[in-house]
N, C-alpha and C. Protein backbone atom coordinates (compact mmCIF):
# COMPACT_ATOMS: atom_id res chain seq x y z
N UNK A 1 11.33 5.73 -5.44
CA UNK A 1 10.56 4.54 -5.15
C UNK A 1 9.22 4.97 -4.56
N UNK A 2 8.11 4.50 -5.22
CA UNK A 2 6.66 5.21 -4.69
C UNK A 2 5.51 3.16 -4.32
N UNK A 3 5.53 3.45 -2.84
CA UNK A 3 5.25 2.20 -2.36
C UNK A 3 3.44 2.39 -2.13
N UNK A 4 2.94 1.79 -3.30
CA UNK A 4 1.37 1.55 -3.64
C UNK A 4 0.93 0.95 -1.98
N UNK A 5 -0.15 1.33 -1.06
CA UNK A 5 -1.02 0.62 -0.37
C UNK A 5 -2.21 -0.17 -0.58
N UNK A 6 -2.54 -0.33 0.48
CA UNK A 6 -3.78 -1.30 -0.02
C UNK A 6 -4.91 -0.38 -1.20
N UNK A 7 -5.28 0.60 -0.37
CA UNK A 7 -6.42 1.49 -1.03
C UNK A 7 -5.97 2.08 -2.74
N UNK A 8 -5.40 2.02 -2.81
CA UNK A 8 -4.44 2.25 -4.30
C UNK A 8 -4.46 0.81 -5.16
N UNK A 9 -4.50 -0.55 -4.33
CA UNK A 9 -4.68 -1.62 -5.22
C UNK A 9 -6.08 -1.88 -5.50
N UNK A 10 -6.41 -1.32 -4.46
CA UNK A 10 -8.12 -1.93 -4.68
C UNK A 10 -8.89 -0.96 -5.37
N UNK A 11 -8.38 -0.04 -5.51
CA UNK A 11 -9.13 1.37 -6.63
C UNK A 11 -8.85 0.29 -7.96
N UNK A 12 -7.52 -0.02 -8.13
CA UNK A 12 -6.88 -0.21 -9.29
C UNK A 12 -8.19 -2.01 -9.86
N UNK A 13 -8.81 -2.48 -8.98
CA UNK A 13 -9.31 -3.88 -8.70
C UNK A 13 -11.10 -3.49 -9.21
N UNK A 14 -11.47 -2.04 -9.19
CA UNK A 14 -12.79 -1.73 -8.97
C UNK A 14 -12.60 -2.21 -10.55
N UNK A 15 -14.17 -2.15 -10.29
CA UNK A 15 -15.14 -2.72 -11.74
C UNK A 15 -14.47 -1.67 -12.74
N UNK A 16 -15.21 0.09 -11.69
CA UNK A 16 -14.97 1.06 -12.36
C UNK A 16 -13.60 1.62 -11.80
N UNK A 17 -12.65 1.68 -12.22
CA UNK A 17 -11.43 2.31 -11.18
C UNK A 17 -11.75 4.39 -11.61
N UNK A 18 -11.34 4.57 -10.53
CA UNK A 18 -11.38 6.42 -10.70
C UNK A 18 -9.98 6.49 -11.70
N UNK A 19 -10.38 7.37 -13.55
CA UNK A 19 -10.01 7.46 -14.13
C UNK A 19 -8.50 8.45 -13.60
N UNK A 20 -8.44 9.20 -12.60
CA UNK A 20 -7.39 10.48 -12.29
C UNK A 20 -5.99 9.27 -11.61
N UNK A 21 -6.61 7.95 -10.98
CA UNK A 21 -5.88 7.18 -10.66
C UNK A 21 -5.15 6.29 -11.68
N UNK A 22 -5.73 5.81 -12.37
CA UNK A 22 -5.32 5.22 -13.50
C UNK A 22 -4.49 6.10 -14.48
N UNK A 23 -4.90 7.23 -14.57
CA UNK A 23 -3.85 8.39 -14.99
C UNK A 23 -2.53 8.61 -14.60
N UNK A 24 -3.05 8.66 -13.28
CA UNK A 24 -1.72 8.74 -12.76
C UNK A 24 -0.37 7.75 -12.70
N UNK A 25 -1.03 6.19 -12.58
CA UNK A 25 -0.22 5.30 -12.15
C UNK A 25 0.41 4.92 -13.57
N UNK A 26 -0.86 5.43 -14.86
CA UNK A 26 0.23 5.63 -16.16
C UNK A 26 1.18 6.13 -16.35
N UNK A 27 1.15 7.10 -15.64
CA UNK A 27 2.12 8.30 -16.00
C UNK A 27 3.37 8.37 -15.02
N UNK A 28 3.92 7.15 -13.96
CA UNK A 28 5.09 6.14 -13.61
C UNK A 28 5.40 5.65 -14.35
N UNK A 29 6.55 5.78 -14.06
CA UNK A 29 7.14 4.77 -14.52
C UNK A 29 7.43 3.28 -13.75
N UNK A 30 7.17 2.35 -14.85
CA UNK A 30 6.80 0.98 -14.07
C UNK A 30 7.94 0.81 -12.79
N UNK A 31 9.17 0.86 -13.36
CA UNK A 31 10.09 0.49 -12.16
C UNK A 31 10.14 1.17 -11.01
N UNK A 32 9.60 2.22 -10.82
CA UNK A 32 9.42 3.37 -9.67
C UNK A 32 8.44 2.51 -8.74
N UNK A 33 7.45 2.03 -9.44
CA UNK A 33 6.48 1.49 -8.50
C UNK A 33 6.38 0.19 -7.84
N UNK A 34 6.16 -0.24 -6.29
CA UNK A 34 6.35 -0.95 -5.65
C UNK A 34 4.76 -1.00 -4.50
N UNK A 35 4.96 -2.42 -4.34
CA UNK A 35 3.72 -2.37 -3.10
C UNK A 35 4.50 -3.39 -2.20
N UNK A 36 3.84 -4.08 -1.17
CA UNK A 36 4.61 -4.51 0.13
C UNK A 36 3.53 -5.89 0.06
N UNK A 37 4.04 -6.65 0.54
CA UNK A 37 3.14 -7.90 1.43
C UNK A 37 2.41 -8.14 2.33
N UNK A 38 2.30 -6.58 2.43
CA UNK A 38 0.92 -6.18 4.02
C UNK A 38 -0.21 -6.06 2.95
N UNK A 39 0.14 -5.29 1.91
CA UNK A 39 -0.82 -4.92 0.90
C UNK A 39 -1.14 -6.14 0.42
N UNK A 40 -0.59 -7.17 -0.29
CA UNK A 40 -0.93 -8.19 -0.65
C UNK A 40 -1.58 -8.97 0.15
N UNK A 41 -1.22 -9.75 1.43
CA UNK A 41 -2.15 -9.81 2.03
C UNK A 41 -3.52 -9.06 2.60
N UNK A 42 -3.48 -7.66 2.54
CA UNK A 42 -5.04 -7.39 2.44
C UNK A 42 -5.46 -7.42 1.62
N UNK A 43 -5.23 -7.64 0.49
CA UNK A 43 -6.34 -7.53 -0.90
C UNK A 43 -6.65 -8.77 -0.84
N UNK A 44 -5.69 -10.05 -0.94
CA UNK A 44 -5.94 -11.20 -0.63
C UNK A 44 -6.90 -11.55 0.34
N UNK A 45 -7.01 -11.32 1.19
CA UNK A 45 -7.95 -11.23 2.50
C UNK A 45 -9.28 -11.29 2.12
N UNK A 46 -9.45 -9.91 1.51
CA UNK A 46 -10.58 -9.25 1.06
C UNK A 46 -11.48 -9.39 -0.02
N UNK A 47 -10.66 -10.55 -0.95
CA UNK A 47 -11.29 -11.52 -2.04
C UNK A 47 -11.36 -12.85 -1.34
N UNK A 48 -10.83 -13.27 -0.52
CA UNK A 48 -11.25 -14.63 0.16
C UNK A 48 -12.17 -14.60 0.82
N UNK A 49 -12.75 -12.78 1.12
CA UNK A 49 -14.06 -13.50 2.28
C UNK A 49 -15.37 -13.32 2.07
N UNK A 50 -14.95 -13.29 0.10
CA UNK A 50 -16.04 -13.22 -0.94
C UNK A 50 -16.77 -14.30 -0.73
N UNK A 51 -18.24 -14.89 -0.97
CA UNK A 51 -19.05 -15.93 -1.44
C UNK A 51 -18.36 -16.50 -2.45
N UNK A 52 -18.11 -18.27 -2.44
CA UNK A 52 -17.78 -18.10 -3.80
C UNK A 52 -18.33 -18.15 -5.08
N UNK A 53 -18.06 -17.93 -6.02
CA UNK A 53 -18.76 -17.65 -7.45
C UNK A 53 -17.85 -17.17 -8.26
N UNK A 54 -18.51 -16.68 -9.27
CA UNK A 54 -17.88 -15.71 -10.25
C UNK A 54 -17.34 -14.72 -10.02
N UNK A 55 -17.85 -13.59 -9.28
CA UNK A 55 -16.95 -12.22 -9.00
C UNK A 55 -15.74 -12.99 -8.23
N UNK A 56 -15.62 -13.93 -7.04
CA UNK A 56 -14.70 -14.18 -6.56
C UNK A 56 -13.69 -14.30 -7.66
N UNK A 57 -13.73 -15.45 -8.49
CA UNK A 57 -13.04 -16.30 -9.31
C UNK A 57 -12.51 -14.80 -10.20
N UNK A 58 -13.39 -13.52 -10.60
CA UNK A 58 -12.97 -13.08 -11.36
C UNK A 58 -11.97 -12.19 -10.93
N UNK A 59 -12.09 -12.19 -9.39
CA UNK A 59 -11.42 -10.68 -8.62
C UNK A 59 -9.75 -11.57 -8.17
N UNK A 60 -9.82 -13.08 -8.03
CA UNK A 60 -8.79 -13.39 -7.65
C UNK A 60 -7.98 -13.55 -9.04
N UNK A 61 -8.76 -13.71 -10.08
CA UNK A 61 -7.54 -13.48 -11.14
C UNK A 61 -7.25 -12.15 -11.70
N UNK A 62 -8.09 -11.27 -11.35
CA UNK A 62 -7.33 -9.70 -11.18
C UNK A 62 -6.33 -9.46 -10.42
N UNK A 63 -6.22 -10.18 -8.74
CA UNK A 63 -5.14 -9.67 -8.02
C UNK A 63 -4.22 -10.65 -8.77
N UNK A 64 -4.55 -11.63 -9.46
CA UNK A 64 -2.96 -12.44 -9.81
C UNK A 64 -2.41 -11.40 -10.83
N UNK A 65 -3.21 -10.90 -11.92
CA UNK A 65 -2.44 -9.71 -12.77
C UNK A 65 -1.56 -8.69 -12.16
N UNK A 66 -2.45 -8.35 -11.17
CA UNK A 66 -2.29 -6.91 -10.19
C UNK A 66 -0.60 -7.33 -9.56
N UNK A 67 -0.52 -8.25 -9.20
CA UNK A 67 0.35 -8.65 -8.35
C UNK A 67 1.82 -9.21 -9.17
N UNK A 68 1.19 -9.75 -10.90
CA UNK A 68 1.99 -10.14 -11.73
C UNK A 68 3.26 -8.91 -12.05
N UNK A 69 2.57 -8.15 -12.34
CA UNK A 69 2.38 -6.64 -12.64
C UNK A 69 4.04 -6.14 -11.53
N UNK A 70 3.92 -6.66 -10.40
CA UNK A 70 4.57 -6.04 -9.49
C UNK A 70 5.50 -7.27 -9.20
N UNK A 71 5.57 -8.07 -9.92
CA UNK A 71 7.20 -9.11 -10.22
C UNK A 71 8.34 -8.32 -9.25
N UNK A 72 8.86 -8.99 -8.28
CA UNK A 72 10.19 -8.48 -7.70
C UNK A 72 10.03 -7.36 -7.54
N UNK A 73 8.82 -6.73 -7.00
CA UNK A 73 8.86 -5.49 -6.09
C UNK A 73 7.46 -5.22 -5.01
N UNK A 74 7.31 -6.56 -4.86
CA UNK A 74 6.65 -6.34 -3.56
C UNK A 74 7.84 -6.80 -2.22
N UNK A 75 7.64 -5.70 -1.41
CA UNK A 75 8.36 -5.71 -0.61
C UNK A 75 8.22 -6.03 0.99
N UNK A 76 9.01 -7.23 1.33
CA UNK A 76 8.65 -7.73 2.55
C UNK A 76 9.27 -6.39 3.72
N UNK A 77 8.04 -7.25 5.09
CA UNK A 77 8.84 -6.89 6.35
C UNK A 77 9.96 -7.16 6.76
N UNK A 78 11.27 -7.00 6.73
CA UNK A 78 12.21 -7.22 7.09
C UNK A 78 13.01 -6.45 8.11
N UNK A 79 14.78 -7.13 8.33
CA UNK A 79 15.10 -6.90 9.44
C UNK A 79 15.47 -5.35 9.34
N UNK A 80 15.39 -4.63 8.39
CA UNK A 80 15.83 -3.12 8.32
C UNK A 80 14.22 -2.45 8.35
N UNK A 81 13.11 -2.96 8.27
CA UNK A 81 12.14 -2.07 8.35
C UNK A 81 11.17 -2.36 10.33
N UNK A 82 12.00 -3.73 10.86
CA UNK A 82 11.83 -3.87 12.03
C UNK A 82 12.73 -3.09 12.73
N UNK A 83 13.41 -2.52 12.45
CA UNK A 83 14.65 -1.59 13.26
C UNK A 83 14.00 0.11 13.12
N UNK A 84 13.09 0.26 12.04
CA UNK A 84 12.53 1.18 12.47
C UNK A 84 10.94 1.18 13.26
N UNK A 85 9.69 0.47 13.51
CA UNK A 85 9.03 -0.62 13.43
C UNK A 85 8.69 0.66 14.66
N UNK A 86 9.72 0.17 16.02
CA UNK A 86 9.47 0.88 17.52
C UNK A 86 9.73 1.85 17.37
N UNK A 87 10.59 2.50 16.74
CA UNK A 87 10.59 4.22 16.61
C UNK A 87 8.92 4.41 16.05
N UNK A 88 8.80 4.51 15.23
CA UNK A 88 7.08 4.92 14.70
C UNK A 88 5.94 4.81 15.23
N UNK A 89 5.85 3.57 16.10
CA UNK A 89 5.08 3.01 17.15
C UNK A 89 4.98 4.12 18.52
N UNK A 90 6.54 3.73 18.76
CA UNK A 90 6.69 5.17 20.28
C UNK A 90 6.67 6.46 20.14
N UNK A 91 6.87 6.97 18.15
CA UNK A 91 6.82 8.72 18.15
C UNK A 91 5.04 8.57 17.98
N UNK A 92 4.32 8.03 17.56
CA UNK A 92 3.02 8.12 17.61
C UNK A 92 2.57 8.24 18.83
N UNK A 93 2.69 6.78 19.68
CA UNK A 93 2.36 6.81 20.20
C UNK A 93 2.52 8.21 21.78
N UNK A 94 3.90 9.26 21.62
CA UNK A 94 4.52 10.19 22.67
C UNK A 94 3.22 11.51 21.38
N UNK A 95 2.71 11.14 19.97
CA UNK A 95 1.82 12.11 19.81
C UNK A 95 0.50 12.28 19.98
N UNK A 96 0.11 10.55 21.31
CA UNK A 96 -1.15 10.56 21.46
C UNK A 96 -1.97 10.24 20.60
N UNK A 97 -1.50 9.22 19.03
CA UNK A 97 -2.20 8.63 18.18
C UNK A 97 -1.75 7.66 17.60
N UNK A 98 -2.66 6.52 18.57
CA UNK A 98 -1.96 5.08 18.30
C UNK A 98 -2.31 4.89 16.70
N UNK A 99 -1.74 3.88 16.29
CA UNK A 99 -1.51 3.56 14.69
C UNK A 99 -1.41 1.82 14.72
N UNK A 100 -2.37 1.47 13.84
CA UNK A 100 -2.40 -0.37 13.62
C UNK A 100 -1.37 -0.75 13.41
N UNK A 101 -0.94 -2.09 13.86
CA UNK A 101 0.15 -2.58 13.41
C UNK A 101 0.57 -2.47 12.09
N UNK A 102 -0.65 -2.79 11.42
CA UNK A 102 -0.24 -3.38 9.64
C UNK A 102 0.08 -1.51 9.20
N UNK A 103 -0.26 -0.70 9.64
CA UNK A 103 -0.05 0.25 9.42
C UNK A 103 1.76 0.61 9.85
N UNK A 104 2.24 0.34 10.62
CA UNK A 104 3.21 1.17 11.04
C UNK A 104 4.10 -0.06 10.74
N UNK A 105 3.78 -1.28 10.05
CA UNK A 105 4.03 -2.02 9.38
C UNK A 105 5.04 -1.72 8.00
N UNK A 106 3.61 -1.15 7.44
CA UNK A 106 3.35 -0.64 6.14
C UNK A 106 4.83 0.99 5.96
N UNK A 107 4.88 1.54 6.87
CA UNK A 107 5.46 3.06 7.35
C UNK A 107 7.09 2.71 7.33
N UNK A 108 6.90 1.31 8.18
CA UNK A 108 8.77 0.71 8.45
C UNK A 108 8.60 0.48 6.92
N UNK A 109 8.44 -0.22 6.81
CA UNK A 109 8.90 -0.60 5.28
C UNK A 109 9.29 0.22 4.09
N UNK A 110 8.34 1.33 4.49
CA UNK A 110 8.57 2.99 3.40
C UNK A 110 9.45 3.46 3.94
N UNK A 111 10.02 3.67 5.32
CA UNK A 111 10.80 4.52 5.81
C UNK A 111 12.03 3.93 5.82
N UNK A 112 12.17 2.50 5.84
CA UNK A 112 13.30 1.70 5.75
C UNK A 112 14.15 1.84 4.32
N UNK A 113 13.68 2.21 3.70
CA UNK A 113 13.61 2.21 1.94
C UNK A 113 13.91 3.62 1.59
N UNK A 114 13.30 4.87 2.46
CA UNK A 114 13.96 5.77 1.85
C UNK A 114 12.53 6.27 0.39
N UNK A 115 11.45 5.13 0.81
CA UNK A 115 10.24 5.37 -0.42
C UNK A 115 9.38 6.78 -0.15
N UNK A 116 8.63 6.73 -0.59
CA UNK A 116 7.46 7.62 -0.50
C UNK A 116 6.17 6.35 -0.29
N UNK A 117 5.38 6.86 0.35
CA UNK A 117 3.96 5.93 0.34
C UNK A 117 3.44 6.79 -0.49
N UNK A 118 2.33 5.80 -1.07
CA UNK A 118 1.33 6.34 -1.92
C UNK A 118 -0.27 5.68 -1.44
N UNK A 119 -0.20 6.54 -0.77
CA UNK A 119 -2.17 6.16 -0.17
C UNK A 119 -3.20 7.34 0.29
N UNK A 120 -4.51 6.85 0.06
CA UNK A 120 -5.50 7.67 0.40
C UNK A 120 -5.66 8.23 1.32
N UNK A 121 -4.65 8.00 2.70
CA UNK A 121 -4.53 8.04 4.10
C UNK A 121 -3.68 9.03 4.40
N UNK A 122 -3.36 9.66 3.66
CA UNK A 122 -1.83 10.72 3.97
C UNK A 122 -1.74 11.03 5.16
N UNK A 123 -2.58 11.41 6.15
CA UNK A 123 -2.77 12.06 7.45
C UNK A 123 -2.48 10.74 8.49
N UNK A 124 -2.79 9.99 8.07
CA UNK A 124 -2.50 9.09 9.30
C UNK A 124 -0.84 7.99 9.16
N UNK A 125 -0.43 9.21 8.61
CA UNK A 125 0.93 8.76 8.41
C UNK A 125 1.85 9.66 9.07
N UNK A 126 0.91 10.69 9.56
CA UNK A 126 1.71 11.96 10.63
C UNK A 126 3.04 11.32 11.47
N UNK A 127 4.14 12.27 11.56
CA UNK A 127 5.14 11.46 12.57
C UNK A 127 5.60 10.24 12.42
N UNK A 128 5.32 9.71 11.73
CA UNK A 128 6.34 8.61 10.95
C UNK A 128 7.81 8.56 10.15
N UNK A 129 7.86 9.78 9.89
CA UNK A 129 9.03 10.02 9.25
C UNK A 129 9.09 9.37 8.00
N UNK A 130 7.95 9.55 7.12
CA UNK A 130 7.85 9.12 5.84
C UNK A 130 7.47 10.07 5.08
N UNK A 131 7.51 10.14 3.70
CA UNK A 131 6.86 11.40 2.84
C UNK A 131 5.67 10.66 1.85
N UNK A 132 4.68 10.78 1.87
CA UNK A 132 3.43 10.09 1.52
C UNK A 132 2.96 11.10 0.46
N UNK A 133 2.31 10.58 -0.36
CA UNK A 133 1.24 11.18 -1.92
C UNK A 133 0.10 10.44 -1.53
N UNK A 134 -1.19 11.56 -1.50
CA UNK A 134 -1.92 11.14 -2.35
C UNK A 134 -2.78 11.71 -3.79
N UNK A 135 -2.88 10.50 -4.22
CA UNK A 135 -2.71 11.00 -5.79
C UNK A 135 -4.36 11.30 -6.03
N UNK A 136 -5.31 11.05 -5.07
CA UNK A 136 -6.85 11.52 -5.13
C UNK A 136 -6.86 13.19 -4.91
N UNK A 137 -5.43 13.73 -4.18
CA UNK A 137 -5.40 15.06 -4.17
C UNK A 137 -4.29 15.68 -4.85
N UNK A 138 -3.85 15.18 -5.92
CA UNK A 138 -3.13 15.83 -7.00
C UNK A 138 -4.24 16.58 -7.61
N UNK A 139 -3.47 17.53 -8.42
CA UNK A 139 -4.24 18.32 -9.21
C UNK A 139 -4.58 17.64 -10.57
């Protein structure tokens, strides 16, 4: 199970998306791939606090594809990824590097699952007890 973040949807959202990404996310298989409802709500976010017009209109019916796309595998916060939630919070925080909510959010939910994250951020996933890709540093 490889759990897409925000920065991975919104590459996928660019005008121009980076071709090594699009490569890659070809070369999954569809059912492997999953994103969360932290992610959805930030992309959502981030087209609502567009002007409105055309790019809006055009970017919110990209995330409806984007999101179509991911039918029954976006994955909520729930009560097994809140049970890990304070562990990740307190090992960060005993390593002296606090971490955003939506982030350690984002970490329960991968770690609850047993997933891999897949984001541009690999490093700030230190001590979480997750195993993270990123696919901007594949070969």
């Amino acid at each position: 199970m490889l759990i897409l973040e925000t920065a991975v949807l919104a590459e996928v959202l660019k005008a121009v998306p980076d071709p090594k990404i699009g490569a890659w996310l070809g070369a999954q298989a569809r059912e492997d791939l999953y994103t969360t409802s932290i992610a959805q709500a930030e992309i959502l976010y981030s087209v609502e606090r567009q002007p409105p017009g055309k790019r809006r209109t055009d970017l919110l019916a990209a995330v409806g594809d984007v999101f179509a796309f991911f039918e029954k595998r976006v994955l909520p916060f729930d009560a097994d990824a809140a049970r890990v939630y304070p562990q990740i919070v307190l090992n960060r925080k005993m390593m002296g590097k606090e971490m955003a909510a939506e982030s350690a959010m984002l970490a329960a939910i991968t770690r609850s699952r047993g997933a891999t994250l897949v984001t541009r951020a690999a490093g700030e996933y230190a001590g979480c007890g997750i195993r993270v890709m990123d696919p901007w540093e594949l070969p």
